[in-house]
PDB file of N, CA and C in Angstrom:
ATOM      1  N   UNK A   1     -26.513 -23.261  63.349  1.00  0.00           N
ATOM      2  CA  UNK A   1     -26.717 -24.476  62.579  1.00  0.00           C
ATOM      3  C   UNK A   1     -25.350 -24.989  62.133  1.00  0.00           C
ATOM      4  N   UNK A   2     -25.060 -26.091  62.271  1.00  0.00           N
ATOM      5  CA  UNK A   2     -24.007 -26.843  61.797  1.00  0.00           C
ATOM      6  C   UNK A   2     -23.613 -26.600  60.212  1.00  0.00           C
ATOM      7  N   UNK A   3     -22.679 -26.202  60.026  1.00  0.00           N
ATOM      8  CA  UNK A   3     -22.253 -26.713  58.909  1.00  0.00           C
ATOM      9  C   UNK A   3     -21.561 -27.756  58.494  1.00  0.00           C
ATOM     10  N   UNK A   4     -22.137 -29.279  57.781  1.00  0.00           N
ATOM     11  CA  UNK A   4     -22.327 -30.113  58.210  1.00  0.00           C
ATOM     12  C   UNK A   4     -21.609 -30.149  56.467  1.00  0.00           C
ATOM     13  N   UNK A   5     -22.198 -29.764  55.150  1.00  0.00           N
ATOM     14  CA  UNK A   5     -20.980 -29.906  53.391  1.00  0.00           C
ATOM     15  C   UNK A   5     -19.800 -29.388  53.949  1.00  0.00           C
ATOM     16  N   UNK A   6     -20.354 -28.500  54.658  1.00  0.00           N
ATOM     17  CA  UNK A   6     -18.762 -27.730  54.532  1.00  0.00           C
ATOM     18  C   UNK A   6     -17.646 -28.142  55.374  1.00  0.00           C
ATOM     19  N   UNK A   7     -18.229 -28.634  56.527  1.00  0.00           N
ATOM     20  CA  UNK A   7     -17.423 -29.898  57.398  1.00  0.00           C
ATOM     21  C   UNK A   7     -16.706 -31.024  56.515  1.00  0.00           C
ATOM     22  N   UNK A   8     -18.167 -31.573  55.816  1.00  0.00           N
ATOM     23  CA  UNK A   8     -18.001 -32.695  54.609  1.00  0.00           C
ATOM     24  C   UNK A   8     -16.583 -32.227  53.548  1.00  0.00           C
ATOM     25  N   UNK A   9     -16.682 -31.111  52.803  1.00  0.00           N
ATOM     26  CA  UNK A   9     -15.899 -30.708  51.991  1.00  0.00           C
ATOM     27  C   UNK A   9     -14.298 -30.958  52.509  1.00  0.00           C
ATOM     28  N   UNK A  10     -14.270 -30.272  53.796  1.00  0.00           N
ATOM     29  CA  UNK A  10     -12.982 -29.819  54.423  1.00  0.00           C
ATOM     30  C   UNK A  10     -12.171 -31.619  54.803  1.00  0.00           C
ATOM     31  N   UNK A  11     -13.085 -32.014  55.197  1.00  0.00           N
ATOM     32  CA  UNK A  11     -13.166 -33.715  54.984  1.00  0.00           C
ATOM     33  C   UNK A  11     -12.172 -34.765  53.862  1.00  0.00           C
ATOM     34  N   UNK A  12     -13.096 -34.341  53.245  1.00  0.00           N
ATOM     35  CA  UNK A  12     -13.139 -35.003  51.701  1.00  0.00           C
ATOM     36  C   UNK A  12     -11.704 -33.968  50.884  1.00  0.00           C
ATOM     37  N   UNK A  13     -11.305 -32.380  51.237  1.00  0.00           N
ATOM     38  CA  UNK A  13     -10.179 -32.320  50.674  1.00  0.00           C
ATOM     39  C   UNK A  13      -8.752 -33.013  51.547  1.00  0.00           C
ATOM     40  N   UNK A  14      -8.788 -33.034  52.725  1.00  0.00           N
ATOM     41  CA  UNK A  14      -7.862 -33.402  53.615  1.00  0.00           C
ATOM     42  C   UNK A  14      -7.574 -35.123  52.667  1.00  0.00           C
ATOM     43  N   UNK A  15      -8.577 -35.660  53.024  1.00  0.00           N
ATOM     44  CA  UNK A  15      -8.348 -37.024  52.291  1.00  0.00           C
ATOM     45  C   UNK A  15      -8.132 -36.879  51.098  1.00  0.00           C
ATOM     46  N   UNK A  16      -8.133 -36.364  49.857  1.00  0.00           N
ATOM     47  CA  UNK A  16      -7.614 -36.243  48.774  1.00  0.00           C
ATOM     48  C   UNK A  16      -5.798 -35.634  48.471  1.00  0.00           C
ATOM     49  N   UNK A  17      -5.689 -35.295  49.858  1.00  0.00           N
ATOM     50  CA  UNK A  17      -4.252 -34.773  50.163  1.00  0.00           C
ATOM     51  C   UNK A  17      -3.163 -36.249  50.615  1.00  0.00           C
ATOM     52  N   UNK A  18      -4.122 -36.826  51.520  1.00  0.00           N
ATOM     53  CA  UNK A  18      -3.029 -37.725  52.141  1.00  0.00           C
ATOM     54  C   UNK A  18      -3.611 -39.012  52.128  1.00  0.00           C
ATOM     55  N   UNK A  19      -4.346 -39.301  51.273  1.00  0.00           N
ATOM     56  CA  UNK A  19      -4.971 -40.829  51.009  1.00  0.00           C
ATOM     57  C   UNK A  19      -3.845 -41.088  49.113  1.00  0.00           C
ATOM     58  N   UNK A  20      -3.885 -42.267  49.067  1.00  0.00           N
ATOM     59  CA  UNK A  20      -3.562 -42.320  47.178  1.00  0.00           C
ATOM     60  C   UNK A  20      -4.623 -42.565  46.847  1.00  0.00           C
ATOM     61  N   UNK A  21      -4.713 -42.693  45.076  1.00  0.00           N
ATOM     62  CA  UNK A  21      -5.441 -42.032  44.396  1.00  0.00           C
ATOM     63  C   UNK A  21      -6.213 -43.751  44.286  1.00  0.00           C
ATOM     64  N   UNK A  22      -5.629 -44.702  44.342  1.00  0.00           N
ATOM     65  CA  UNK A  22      -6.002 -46.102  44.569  1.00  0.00           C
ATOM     66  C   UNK A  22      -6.946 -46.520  46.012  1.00  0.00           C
ATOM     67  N   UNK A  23      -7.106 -45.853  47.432  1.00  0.00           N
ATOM     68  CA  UNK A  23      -7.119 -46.021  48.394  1.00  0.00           C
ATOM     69  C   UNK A  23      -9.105 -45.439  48.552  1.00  0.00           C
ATOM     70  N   UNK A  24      -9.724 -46.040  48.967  1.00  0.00           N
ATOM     71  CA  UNK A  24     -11.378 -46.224  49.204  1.00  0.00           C
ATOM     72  C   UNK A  24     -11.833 -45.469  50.304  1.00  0.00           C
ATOM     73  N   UNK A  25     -12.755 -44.460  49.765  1.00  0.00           N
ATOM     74  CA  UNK A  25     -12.924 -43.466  51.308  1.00  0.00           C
ATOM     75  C   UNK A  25     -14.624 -44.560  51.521  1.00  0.00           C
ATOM     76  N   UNK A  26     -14.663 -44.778  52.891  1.00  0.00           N
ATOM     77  CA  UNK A  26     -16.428 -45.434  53.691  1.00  0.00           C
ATOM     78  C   UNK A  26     -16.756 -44.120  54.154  1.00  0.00           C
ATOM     79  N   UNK A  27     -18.135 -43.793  54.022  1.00  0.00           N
ATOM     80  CA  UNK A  27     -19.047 -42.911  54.734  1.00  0.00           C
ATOM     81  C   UNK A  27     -19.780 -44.052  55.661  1.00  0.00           C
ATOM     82  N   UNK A  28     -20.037 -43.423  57.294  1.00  0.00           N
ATOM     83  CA  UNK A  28     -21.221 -43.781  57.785  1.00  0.00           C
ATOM     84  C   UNK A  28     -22.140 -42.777  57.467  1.00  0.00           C
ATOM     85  N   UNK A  29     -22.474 -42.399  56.228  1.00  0.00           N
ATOM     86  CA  UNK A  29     -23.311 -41.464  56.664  1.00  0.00           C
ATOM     87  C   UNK A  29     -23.754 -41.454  54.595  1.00  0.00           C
ATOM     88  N   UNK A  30     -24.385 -40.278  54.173  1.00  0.00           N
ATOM     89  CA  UNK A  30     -25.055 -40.715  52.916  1.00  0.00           C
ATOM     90  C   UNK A  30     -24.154 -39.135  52.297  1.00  0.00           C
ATOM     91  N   UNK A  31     -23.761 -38.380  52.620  1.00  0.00           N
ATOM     92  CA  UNK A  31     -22.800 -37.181  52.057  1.00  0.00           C
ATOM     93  C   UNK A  31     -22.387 -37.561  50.624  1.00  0.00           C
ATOM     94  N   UNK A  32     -22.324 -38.811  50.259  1.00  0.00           N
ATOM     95  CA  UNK A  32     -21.707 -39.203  48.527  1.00  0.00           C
ATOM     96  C   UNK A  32     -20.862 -38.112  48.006  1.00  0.00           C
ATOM     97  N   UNK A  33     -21.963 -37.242  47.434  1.00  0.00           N
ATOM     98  CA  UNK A  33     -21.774 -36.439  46.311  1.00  0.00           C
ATOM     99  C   UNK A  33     -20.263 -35.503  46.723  1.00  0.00           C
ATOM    100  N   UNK A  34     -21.030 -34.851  47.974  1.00  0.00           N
ATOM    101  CA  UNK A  34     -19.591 -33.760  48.081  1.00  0.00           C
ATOM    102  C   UNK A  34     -18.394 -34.348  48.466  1.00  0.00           C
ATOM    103  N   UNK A  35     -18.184 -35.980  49.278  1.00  0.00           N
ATOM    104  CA  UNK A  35     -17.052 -36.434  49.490  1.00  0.00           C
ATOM    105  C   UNK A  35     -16.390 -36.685  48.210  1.00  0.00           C
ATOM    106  N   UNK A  36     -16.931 -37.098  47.629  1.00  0.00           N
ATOM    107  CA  UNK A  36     -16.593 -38.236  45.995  1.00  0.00           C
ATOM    108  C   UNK A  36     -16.240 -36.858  44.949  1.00  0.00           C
ATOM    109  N   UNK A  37     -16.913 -35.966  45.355  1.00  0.00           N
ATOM    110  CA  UNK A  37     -16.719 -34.471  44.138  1.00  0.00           C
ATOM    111  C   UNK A  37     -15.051 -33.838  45.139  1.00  0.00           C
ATOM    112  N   UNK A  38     -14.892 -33.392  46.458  1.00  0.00           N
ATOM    113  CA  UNK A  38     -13.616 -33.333  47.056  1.00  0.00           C
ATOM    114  C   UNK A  38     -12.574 -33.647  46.837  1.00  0.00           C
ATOM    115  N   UNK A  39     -12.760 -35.493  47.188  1.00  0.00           N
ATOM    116  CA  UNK A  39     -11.710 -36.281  47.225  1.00  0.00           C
ATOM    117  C   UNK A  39     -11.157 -36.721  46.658  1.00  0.00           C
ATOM    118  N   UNK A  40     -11.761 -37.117  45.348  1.00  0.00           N
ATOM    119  CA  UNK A  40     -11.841 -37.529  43.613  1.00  0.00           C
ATOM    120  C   UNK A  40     -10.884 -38.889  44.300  1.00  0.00           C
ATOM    121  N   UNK A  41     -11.793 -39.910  45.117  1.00  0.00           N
ATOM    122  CA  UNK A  41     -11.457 -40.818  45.348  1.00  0.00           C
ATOM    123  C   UNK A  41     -12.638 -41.790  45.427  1.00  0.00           C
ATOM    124  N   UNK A  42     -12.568 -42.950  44.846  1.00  0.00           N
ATOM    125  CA  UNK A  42     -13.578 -44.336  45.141  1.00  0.00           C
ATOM    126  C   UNK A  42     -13.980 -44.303  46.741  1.00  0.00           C
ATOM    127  N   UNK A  43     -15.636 -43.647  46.690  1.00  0.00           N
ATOM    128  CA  UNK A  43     -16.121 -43.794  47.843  1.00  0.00           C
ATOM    129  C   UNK A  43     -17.050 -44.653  48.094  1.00  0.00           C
ATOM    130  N   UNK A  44     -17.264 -45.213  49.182  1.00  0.00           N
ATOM    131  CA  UNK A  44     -18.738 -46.350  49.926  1.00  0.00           C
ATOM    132  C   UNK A  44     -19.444 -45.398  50.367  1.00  0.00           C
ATOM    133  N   UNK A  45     -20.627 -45.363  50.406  1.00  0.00           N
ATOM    134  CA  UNK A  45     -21.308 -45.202  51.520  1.00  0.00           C
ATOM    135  C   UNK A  45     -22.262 -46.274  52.320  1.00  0.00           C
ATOM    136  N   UNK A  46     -21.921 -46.482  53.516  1.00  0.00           N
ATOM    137  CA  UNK A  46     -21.505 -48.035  54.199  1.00  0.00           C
ATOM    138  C   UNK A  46     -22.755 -47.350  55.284  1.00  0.00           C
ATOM    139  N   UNK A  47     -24.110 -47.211  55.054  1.00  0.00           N
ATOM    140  CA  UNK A  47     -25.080 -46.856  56.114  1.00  0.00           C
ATOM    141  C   UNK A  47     -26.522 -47.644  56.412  1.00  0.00           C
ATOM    142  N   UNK A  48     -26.946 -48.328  55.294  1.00  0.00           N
ATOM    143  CA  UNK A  48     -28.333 -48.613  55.119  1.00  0.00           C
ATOM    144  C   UNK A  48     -28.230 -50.154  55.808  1.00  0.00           C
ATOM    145  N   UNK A  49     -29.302 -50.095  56.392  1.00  0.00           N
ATOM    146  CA  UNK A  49     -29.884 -51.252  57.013  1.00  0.00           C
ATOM    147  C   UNK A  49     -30.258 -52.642  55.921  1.00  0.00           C
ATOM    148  N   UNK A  50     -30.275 -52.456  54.863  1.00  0.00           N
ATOM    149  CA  UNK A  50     -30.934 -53.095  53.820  1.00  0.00           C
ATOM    150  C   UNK A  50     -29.843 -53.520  52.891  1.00  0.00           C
ATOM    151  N   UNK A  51     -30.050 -55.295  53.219  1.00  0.00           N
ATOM    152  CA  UNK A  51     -28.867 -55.934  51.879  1.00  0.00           C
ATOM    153  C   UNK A  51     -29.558 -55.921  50.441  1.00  0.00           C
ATOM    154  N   UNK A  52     -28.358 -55.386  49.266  1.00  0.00           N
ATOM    155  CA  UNK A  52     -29.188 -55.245  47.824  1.00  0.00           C
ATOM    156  C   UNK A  52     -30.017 -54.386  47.471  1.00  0.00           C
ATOM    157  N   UNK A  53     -29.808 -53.489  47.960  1.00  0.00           N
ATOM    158  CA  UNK A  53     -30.130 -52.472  47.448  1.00  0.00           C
ATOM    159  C   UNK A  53     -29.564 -51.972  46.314  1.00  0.00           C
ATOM    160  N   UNK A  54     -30.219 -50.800  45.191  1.00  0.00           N
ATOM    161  CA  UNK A  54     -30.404 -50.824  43.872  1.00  0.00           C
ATOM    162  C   UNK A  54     -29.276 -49.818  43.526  1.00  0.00           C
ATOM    163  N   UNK A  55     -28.499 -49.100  44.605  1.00  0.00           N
ATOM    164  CA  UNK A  55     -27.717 -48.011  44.556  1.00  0.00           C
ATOM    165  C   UNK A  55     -26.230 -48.521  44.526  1.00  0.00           C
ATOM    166  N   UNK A  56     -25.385 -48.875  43.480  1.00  0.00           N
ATOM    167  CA  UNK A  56     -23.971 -49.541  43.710  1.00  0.00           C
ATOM    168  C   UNK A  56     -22.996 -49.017  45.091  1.00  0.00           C
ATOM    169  N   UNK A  57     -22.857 -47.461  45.148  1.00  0.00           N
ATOM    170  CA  UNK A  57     -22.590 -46.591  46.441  1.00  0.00           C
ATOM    171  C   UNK A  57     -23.173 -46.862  47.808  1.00  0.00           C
ATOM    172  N   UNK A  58     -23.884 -47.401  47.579  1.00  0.00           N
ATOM    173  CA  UNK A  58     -24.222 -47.419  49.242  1.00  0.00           C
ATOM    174  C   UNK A  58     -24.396 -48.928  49.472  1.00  0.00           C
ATOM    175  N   UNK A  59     -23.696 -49.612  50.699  1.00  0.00           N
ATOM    176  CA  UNK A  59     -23.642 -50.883  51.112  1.00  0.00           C
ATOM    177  C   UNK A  59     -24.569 -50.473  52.363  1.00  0.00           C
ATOM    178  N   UNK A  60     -25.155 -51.982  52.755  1.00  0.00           N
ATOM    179  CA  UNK A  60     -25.250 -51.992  54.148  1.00  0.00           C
ATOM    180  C   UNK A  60     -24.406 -52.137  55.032  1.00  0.00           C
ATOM    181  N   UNK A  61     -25.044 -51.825  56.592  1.00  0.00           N
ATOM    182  CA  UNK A  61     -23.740 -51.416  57.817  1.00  0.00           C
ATOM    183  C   UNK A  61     -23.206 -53.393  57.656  1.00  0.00           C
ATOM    184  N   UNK A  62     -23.798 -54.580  57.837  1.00  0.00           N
ATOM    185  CA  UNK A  62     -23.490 -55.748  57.799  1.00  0.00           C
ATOM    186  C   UNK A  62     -22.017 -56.157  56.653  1.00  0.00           C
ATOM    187  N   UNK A  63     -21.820 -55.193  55.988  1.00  0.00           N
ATOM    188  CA  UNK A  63     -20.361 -55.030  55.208  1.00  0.00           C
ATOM    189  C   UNK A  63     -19.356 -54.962  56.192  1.00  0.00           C
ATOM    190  N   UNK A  64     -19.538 -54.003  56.971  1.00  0.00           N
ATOM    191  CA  UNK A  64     -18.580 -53.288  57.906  1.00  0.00           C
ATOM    192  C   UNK A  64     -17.335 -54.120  58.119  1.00  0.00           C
ATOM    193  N   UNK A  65     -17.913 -55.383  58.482  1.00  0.00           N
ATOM    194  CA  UNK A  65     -17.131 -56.550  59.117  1.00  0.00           C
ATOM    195  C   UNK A  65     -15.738 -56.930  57.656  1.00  0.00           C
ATOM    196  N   UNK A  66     -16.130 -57.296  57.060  1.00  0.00           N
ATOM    197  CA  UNK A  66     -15.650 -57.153  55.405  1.00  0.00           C
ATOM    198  C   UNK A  66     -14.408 -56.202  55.311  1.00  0.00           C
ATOM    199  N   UNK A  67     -15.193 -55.126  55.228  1.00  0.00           N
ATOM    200  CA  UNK A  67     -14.471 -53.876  55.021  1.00  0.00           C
ATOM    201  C   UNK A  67     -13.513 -53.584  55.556  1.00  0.00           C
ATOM    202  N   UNK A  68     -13.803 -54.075  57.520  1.00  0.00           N
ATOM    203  CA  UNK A  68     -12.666 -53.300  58.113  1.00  0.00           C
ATOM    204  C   UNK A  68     -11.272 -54.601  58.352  1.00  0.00           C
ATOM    205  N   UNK A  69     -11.401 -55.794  57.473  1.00  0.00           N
ATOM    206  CA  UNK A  69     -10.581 -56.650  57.025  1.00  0.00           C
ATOM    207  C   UNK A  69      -9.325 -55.840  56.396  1.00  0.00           C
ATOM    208  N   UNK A  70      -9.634 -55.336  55.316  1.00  0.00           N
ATOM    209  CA  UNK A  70      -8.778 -54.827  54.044  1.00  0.00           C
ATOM    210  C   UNK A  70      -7.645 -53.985  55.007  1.00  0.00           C
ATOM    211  N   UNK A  71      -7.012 -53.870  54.230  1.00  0.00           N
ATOM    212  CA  UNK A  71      -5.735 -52.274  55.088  1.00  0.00           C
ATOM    213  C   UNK A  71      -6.054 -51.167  54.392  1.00  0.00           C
ATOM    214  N   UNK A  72      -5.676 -50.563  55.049  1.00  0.00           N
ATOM    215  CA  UNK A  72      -5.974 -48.546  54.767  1.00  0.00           C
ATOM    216  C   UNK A  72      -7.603 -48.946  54.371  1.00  0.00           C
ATOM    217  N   UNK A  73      -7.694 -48.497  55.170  1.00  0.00           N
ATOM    218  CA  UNK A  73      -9.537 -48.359  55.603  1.00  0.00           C
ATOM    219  C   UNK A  73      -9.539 -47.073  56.050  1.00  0.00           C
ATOM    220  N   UNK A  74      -9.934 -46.271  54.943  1.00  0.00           N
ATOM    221  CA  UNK A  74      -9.721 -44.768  55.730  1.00  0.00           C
ATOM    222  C   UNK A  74     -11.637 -44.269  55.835  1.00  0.00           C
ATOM    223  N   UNK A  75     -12.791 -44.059  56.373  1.00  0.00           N
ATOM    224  CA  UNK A  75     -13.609 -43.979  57.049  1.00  0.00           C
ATOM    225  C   UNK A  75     -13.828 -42.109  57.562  1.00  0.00           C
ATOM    226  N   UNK A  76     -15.043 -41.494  57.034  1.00  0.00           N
ATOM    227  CA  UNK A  76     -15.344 -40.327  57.199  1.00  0.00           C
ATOM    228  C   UNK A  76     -16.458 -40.573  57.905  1.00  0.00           C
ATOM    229  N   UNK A  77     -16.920 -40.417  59.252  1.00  0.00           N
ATOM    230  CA  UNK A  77     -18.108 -40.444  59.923  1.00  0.00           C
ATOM    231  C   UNK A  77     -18.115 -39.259  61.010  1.00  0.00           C
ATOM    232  N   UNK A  78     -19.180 -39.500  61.770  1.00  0.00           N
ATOM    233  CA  UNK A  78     -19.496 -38.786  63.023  1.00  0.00           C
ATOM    234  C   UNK A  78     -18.642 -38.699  64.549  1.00  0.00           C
ATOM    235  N   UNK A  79     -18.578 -37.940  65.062  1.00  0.00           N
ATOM    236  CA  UNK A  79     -18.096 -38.758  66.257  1.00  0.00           C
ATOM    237  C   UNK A  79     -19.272 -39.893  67.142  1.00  0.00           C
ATOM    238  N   UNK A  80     -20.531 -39.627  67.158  1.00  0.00           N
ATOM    239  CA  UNK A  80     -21.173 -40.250  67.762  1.00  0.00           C
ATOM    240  C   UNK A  80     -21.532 -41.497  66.739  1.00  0.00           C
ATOM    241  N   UNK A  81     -21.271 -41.657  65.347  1.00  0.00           N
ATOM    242  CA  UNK A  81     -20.924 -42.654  64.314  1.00  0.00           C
ATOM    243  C   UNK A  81     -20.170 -43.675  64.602  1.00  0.00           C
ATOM    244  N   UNK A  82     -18.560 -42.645  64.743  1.00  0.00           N
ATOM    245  CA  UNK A  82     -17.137 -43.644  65.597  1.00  0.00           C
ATOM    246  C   UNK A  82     -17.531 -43.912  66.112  1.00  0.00           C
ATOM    247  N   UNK A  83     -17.798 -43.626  67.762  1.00  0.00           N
ATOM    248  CA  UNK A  83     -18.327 -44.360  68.954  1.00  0.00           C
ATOM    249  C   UNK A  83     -19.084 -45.973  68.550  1.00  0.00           C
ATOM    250  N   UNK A  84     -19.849 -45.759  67.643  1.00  0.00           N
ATOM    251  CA  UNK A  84     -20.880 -46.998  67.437  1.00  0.00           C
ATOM    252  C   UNK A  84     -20.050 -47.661  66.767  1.00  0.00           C
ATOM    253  N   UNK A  85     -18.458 -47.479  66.076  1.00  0.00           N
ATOM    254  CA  UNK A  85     -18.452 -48.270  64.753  1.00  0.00           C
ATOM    255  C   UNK A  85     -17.276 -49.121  66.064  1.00  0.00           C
ATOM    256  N   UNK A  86     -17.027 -48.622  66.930  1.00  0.00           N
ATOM    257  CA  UNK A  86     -15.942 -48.996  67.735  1.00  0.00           C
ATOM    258  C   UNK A  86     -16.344 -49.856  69.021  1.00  0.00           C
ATOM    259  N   UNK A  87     -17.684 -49.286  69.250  1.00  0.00           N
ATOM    260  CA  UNK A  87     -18.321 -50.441  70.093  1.00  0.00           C
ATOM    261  C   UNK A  87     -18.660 -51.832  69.170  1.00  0.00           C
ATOM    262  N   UNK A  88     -19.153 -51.286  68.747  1.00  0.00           N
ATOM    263  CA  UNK A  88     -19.288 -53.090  67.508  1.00  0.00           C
ATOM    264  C   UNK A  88     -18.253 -53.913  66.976  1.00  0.00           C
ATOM    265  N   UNK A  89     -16.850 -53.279  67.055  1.00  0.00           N
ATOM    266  CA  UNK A  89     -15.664 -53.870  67.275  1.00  0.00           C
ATOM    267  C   UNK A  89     -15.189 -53.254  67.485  1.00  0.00           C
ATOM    268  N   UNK A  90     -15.091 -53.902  68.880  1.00  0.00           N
ATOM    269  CA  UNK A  90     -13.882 -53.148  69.841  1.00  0.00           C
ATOM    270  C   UNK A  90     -12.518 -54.051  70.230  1.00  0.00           C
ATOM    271  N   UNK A  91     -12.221 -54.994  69.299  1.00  0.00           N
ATOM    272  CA  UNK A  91     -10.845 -55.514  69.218  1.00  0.00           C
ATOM    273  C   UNK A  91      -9.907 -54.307  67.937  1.00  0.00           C
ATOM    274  N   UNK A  92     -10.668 -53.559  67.231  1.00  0.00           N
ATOM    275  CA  UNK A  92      -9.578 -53.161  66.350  1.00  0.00           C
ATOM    276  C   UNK A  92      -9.508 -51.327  66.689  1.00  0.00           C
ATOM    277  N   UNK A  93      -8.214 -51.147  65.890  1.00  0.00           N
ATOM    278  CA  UNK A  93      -8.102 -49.545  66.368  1.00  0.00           C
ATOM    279  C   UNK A  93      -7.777 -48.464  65.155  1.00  0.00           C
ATOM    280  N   UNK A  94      -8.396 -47.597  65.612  1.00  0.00           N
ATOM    281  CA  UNK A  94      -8.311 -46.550  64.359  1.00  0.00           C
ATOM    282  C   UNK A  94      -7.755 -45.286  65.185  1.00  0.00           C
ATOM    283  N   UNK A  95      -6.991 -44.671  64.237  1.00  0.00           N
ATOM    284  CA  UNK A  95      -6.672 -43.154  64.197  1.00  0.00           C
ATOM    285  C   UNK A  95      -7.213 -41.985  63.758  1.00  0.00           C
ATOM    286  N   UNK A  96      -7.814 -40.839  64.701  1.00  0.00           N
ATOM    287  CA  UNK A  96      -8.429 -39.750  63.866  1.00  0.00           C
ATOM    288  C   UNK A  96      -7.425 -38.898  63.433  1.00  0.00           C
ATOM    289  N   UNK A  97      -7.265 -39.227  61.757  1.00  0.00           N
ATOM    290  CA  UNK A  97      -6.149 -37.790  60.916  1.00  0.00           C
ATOM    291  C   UNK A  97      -6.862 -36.499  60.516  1.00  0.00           C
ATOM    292  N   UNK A  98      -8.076 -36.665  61.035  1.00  0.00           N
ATOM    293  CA  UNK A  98      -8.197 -34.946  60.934  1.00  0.00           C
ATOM    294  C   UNK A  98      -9.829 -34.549  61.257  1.00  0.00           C
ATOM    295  N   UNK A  99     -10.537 -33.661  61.595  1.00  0.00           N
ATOM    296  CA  UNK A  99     -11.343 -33.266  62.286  1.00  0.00           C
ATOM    297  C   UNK A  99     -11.677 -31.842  62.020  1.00  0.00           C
ATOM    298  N   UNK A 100     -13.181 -31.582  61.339  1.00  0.00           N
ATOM    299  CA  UNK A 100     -13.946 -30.221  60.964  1.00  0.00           C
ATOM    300  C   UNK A 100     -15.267 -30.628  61.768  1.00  0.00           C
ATOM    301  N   UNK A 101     -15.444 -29.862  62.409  1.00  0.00           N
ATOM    302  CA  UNK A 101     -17.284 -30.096  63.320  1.00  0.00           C
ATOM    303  C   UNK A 101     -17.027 -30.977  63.732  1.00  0.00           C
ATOM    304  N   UNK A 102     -18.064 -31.883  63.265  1.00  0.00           N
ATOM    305  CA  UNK A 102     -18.393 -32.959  63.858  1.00  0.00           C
ATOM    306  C   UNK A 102     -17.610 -34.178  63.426  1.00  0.00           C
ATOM    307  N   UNK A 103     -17.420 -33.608  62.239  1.00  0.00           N
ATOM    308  CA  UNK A 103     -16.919 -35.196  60.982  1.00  0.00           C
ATOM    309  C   UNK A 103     -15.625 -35.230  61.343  1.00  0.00           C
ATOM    310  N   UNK A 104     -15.143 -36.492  61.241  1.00  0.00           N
ATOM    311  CA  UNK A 104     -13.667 -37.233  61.459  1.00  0.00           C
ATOM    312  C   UNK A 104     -13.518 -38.297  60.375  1.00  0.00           C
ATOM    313  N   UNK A 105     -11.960 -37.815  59.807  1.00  0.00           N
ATOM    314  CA  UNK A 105     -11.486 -38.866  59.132  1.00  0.00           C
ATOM    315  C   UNK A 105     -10.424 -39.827  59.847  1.00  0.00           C
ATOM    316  N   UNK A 106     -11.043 -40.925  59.885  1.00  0.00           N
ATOM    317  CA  UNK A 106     -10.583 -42.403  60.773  1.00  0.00           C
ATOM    318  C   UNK A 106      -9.555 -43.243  60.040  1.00  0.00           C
ATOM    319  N   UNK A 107      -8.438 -43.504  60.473  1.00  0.00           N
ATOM    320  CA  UNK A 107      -7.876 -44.883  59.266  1.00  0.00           C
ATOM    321  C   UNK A 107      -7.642 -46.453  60.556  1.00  0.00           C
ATOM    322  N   UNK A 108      -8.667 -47.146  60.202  1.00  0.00           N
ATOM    323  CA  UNK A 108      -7.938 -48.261  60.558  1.00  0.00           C
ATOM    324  C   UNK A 108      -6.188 -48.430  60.895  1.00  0.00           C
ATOM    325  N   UNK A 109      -6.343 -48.835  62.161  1.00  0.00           N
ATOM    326  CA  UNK A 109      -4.666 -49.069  61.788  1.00  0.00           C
ATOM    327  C   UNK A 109      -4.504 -50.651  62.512  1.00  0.00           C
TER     328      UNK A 109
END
């Protein structure tokens, strides 16, 4: 079985190492708690299909576009996550700075 927090954790400390303390971690994915408890950094979680929803943390994927405007867009997802976030725009490019299991931390560049 995957270990999938503890992937998360290893994640979420890497980015608390080499992100600043000003700089916004996106989840594709709903992990919140253990990234945001790790990283002790302002996280999204950028997954739900649904605009307005009641949860301030979680945006819908229709942000994305928004989001990946800003600079240092640093992004904790899947690899089969990336794949999708890169087919849906595939004019821009990101770097993977680091990698546990499955999860990858991405920065826009």
């Amino acid at each position: 079985v995957p270990d999938i927090a503890g992937d998360e954790a290893r994640i979420a400390l890497y980015a608390n190492e080499h992100t600043k303390d000003s700089d916004i971690l996106y989840l594709t994915n709903y992990y919140y708690p253990t990234t945001i408890y790790y990283s002790r950094r302002k996280v999204y979680a950028v997954y739900s299909d649904f605009e307005g929803g009641n949860t301030p943390w979680i945006k819908p994927k229709s942000d994305w576009k928004g989001i990946l405007q800003k600079d240092n867009v640093y992004i904790i997802t899947t690899k089969n996550e990336y794949d999708e976030l890169q087919n849906t725009f595939p004019k821009l490019k990101y770097t993977i700075l680091f990698q546990s299991g499955d999860k990858l931390l991405v920065k826009k560049i």
